[in-house]
N, C-alpha and C. Protein backbone atom coordinates (compact mmCIF):
# COMPACT_ATOMS: atom_id res chain seq x y z
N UNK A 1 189.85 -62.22 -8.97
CA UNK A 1 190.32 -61.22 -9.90
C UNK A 1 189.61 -59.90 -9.59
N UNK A 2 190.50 -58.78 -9.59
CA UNK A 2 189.51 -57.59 -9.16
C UNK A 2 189.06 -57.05 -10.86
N UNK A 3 187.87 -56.25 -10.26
CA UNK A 3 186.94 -56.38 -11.43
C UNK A 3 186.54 -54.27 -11.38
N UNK A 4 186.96 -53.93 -12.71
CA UNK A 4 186.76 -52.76 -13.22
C UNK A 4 185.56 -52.03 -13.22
N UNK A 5 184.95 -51.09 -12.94
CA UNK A 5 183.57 -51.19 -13.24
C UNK A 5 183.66 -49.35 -14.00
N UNK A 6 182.69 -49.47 -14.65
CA UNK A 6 182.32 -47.90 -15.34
C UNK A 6 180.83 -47.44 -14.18
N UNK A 7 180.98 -46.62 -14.16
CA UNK A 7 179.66 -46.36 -12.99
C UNK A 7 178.40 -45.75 -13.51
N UNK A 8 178.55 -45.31 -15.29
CA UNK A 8 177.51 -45.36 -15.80
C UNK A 8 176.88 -46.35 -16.74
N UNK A 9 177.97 -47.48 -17.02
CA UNK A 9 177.67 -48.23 -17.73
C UNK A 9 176.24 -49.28 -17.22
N UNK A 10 175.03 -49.64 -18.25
CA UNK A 10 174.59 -50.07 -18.37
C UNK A 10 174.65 -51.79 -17.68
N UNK A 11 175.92 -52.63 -18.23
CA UNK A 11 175.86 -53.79 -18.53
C UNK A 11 177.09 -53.61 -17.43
N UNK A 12 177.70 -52.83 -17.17
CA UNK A 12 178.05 -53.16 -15.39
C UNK A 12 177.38 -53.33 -14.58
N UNK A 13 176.15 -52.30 -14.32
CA UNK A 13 175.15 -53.13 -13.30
C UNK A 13 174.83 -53.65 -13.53
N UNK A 14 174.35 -54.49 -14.37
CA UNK A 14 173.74 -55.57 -14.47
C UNK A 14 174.23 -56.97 -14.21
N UNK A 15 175.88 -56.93 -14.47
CA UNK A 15 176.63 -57.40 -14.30
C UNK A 15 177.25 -57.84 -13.12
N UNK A 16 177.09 -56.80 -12.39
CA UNK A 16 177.48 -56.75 -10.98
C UNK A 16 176.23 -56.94 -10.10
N UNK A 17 174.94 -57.11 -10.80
CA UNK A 17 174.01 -57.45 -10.25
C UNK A 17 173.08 -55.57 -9.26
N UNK A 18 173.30 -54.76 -9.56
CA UNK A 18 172.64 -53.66 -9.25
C UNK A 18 171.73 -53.20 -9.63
N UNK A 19 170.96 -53.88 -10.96
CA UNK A 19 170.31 -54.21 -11.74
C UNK A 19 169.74 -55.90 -11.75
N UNK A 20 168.69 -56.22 -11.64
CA UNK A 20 168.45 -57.85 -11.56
C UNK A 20 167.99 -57.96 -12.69
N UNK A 21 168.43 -59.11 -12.83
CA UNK A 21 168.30 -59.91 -14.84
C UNK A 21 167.70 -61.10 -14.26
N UNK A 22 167.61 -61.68 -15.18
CA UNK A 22 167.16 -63.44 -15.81
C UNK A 22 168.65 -63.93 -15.85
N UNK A 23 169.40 -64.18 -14.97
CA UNK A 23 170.63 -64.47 -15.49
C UNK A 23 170.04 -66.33 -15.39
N UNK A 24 171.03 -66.54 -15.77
CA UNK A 24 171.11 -68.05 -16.37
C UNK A 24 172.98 -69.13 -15.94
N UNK A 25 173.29 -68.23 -15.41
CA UNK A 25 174.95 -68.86 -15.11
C UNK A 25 175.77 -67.38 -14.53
N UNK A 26 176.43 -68.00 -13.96
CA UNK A 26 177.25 -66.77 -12.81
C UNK A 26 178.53 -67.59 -12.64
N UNK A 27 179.94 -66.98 -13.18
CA UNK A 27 181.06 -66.86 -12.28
C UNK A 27 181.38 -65.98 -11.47
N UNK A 28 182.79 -66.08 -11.51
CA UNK A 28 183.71 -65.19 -10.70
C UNK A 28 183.73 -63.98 -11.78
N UNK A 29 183.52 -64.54 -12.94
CA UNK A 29 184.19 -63.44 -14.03
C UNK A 29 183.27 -63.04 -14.79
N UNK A 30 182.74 -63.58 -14.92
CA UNK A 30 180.93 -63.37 -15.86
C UNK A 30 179.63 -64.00 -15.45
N UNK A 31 178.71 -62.86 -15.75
CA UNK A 31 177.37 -63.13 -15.75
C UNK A 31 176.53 -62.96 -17.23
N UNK A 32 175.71 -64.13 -17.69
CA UNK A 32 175.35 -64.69 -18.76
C UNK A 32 173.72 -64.33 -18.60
N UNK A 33 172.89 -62.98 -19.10
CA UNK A 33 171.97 -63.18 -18.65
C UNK A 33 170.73 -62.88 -20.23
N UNK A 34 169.57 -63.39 -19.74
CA UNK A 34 168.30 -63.05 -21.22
C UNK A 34 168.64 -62.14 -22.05
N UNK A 35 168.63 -61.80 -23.08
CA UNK A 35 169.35 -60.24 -23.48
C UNK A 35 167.87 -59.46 -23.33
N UNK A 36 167.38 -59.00 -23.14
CA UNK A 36 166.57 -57.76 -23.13
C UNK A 36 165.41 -57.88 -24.20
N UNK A 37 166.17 -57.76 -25.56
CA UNK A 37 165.67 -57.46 -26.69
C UNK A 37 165.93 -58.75 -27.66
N UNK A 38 165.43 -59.87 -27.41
CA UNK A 38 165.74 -61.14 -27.81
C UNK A 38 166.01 -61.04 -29.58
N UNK A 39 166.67 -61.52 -29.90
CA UNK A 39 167.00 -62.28 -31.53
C UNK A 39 165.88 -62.92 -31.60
N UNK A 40 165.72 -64.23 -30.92
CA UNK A 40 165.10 -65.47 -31.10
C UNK A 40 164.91 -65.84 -29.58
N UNK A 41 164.08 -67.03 -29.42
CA UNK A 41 163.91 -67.83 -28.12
C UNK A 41 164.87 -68.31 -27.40
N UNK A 42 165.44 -67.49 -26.41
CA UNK A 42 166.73 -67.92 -25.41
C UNK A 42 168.00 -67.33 -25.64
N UNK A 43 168.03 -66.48 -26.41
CA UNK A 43 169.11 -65.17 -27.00
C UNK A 43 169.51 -64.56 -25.49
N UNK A 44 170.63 -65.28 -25.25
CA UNK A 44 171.85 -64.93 -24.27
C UNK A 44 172.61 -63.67 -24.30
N UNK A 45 173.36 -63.46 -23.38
CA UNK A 45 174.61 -61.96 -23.39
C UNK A 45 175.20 -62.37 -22.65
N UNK A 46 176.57 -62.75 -22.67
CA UNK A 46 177.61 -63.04 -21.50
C UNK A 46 178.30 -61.83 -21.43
N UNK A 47 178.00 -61.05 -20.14
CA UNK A 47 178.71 -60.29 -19.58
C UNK A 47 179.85 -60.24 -18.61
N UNK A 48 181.23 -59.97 -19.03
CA UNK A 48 181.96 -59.57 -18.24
C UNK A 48 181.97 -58.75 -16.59
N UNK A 49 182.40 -59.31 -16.01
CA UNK A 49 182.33 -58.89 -14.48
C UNK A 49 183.08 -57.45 -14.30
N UNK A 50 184.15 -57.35 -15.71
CA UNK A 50 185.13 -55.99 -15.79
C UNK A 50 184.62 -55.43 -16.89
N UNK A 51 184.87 -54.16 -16.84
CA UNK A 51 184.44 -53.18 -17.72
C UNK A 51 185.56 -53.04 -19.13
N UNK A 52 184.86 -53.25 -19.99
CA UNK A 52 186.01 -53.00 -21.34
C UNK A 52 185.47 -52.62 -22.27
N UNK A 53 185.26 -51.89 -23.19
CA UNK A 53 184.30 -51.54 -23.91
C UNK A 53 184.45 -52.54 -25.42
N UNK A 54 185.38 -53.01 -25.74
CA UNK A 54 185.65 -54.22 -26.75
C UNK A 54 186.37 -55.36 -26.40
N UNK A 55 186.79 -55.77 -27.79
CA UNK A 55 187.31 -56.71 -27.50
C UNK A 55 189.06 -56.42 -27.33
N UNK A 56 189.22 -55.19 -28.00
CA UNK A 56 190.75 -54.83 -27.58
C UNK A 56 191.09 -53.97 -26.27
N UNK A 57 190.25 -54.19 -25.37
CA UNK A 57 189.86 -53.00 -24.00
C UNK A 57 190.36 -54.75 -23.33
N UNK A 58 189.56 -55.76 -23.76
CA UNK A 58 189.13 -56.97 -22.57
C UNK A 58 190.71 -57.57 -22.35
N UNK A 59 191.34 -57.79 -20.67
CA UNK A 59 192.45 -58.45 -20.39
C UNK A 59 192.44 -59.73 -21.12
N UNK A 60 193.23 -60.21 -21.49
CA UNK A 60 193.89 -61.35 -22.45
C UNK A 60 193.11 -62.53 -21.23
N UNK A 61 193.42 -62.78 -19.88
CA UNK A 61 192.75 -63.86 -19.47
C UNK A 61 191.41 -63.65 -19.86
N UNK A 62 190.92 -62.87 -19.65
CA UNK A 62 188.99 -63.06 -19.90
C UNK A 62 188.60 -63.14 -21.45
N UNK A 63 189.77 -63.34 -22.09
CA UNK A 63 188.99 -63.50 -23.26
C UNK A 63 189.22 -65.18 -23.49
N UNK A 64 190.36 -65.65 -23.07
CA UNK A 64 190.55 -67.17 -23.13
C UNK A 64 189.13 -67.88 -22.23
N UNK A 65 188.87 -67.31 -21.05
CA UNK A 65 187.87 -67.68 -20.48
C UNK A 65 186.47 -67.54 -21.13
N UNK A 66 186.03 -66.70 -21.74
CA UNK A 66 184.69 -66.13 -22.08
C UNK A 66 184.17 -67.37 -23.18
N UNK A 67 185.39 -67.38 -23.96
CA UNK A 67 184.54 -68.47 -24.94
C UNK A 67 184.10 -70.22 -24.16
N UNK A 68 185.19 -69.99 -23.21
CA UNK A 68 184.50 -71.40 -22.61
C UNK A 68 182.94 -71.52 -21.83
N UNK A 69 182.83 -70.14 -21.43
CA UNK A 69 181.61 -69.73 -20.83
C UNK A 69 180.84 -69.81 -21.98
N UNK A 70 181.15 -69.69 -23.28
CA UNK A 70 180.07 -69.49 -24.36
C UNK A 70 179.92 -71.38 -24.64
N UNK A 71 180.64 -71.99 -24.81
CA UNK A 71 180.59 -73.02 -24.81
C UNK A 71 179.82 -73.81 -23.64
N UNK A 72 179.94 -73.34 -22.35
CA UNK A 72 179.38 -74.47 -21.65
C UNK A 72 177.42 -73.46 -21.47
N UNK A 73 177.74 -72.16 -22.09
CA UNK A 73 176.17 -72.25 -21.83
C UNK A 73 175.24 -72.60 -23.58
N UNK A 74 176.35 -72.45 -24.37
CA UNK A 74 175.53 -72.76 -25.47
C UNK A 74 175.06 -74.26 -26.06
N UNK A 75 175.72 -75.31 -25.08
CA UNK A 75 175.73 -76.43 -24.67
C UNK A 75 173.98 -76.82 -24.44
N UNK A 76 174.10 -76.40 -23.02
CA UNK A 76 172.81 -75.97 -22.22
C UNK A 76 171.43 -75.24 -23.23
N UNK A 77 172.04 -74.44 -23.90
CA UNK A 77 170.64 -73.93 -24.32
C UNK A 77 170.38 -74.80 -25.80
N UNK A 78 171.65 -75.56 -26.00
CA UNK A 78 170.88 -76.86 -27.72
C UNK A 78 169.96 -77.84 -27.00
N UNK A 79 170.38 -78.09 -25.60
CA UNK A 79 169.73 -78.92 -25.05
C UNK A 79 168.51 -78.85 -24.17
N UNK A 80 168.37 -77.88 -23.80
CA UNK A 80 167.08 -77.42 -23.12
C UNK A 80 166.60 -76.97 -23.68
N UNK A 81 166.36 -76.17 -24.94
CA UNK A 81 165.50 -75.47 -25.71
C UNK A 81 165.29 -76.43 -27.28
N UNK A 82 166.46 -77.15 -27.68
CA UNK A 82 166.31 -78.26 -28.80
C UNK A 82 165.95 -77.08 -29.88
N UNK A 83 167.41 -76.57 -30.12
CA UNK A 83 167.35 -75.47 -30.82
C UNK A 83 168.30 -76.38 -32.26
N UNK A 84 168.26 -75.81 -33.00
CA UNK A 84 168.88 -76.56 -34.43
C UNK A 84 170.25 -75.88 -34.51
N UNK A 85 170.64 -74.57 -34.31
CA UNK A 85 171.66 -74.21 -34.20
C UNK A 85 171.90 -73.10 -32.59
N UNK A 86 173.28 -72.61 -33.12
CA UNK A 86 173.44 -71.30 -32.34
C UNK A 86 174.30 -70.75 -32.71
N UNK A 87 174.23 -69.48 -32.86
CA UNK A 87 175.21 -68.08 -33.29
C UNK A 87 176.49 -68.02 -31.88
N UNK A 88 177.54 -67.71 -31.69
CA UNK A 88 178.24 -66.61 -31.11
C UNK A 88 178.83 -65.78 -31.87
N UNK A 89 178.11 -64.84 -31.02
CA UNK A 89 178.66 -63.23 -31.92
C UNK A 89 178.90 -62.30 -30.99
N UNK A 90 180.18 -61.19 -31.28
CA UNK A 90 180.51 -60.46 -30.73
C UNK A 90 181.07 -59.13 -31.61
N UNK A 91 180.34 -58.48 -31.03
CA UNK A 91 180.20 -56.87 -32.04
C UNK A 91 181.40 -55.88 -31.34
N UNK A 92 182.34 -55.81 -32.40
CA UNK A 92 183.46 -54.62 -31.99
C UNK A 92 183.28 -53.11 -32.76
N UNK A 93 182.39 -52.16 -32.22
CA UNK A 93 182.26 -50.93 -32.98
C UNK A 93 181.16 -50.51 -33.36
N UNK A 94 180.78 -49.75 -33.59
CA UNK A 94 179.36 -49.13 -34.07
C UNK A 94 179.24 -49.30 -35.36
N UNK A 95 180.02 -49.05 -36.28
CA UNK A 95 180.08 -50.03 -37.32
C UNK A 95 179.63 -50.88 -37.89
N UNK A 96 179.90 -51.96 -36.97
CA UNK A 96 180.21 -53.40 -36.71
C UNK A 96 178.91 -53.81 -35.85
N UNK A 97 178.16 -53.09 -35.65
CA UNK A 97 176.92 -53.30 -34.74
C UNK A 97 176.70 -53.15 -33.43
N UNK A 98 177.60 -52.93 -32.95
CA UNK A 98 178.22 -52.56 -31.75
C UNK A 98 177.03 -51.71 -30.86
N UNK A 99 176.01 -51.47 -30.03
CA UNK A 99 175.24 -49.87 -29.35
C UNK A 99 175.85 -49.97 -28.27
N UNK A 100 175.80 -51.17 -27.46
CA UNK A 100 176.50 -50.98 -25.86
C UNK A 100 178.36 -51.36 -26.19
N UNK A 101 178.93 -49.98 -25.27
CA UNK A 101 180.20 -50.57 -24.95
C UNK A 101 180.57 -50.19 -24.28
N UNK A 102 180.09 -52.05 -23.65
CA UNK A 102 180.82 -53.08 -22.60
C UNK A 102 180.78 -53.99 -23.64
N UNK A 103 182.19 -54.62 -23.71
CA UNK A 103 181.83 -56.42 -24.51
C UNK A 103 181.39 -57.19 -23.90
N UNK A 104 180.27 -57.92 -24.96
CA UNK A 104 179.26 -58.83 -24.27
C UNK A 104 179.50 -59.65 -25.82
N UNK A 105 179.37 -60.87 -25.49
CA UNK A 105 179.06 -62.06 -26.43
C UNK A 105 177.63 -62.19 -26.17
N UNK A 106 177.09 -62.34 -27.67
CA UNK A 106 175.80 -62.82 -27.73
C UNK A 106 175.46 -64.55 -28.19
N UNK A 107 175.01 -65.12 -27.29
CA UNK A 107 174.46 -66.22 -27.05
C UNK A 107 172.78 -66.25 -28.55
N UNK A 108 173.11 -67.05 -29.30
CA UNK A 108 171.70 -66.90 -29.75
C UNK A 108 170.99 -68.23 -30.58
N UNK A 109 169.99 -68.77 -29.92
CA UNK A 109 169.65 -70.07 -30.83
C UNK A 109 168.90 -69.71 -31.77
N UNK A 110 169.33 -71.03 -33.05
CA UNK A 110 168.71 -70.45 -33.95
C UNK A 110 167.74 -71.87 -34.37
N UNK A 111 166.78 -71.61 -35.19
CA UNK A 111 165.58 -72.84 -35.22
C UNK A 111 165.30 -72.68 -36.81
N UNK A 112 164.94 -73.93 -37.19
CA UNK A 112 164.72 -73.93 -38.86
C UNK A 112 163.53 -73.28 -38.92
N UNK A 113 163.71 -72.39 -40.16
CA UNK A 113 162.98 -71.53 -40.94
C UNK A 113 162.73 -70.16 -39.58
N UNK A 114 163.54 -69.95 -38.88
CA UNK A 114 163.31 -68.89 -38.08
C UNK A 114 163.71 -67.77 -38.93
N UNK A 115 163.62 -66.00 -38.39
CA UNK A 115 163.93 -65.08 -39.41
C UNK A 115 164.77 -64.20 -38.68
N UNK A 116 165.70 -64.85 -38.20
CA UNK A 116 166.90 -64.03 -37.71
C UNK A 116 168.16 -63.87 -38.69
N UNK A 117 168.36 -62.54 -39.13
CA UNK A 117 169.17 -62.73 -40.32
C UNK A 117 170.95 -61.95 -40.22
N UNK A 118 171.67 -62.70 -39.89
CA UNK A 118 172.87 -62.95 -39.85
C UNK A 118 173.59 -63.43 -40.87
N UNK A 119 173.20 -62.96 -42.11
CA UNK A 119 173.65 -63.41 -43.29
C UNK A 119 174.50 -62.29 -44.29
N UNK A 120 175.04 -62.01 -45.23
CA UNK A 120 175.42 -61.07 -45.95
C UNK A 120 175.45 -61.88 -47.25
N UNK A 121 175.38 -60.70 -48.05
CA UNK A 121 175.78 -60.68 -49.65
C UNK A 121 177.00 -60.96 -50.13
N UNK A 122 178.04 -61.85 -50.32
CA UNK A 122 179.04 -62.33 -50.71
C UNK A 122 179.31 -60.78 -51.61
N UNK A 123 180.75 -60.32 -51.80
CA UNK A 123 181.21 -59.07 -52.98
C UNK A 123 182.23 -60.44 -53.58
N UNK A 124 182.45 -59.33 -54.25
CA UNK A 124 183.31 -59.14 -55.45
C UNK A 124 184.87 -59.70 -54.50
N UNK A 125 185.53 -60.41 -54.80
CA UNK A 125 186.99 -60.24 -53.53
C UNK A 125 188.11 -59.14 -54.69
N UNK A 126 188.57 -58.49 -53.78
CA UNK A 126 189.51 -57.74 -54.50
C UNK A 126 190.85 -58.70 -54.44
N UNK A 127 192.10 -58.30 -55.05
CA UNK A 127 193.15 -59.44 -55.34
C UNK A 127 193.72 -59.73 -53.79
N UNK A 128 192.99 -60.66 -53.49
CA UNK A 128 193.65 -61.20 -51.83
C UNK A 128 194.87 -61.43 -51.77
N UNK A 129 195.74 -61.98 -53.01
CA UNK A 129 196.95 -62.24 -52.38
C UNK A 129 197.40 -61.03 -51.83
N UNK A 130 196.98 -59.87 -52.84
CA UNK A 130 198.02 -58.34 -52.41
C UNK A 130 197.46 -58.30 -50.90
N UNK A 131 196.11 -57.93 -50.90
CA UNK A 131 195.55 -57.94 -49.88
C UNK A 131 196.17 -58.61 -48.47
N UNK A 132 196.22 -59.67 -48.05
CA UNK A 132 196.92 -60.69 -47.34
C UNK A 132 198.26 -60.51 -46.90
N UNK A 133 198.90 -59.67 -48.01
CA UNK A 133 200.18 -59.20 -47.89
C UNK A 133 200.03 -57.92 -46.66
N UNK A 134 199.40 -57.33 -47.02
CA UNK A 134 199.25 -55.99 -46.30
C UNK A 134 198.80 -56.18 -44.73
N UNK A 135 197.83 -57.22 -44.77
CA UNK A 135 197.43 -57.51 -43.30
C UNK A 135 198.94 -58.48 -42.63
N UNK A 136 199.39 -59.48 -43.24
CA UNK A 136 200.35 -60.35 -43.01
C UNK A 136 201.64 -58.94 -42.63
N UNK A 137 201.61 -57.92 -42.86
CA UNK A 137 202.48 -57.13 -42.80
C UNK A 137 202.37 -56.01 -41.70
N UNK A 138 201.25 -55.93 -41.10
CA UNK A 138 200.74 -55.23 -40.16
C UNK A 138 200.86 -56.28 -38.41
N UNK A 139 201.31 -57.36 -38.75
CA UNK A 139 202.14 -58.56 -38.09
C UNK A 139 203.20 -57.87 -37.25
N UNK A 140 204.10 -57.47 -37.98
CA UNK A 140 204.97 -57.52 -37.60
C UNK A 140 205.40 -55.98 -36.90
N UNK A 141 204.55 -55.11 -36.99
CA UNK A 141 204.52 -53.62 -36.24
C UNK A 141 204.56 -53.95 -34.37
């Protein structure tokens, strides 16, 4: 597959290897490497081999692919590290938590009583059925 690159982006070289990481697994299509600035013990980044800055930038094959890559390394890290859980997360927007964009899935184990906090405050729900309607209706554009 030919592969996109941004030439200032960050997580292209790294990706493309112009930059050397801790990687941990290498395809054709992604490289999965330490993240930098760890969550927790063994906090992954699967990087795309193409440049996209989200998840609505990334070609439709690499996104069917990516989660299997998240799967066969998050596999690997319950078992080599004997972690109690693991997060996949993927940040669309600045918003949304988003600083680098290139999409990268974050790989992250999580261990009892650790203080990585990925949690929120439940609201108020406003009337979902209307709600539901409106997204269910944005379907069909």
């Amino acid at each position: 597959m030919t592969h996109s690159k941004d030439e200032e982006c960050i997580f292209c070289k790294l990706a493309g290897g112009d930059i050397p990481t801790n990687a941990i697994y290498e395809d054709e299509d992604f490289k999965v490497i330490m993240d930098a600035a760890p969550a927790s013990k063994g906090h992954c980044i699967i990087l795309p081999k193409t440049h996209a800055a989200n998840i609505f930038e990334l070609p439709e094959e690499y996104l069917e692919k990516i989660m299997i890559v998240a799967k066969k390394c998050a596999k690997v890290l319950m078992e080599t590290l004997h972690c109690d859980g693991i997060n996949i997360l993927q940040n669309n927007g600045e918003a949304a938590g988003q600083t680098v964009f290139h999409l990268h899935v974050h790989l992250i184990p999580r261990y009892k009583g650790d203080t990585v906090n990925i949690k929120w405050t439940p609201t108020e729900p406003e009337d979902t059925a209307a709600l539901a309607e409106i997204i269910r209706n944005g379907f069909s554009d």
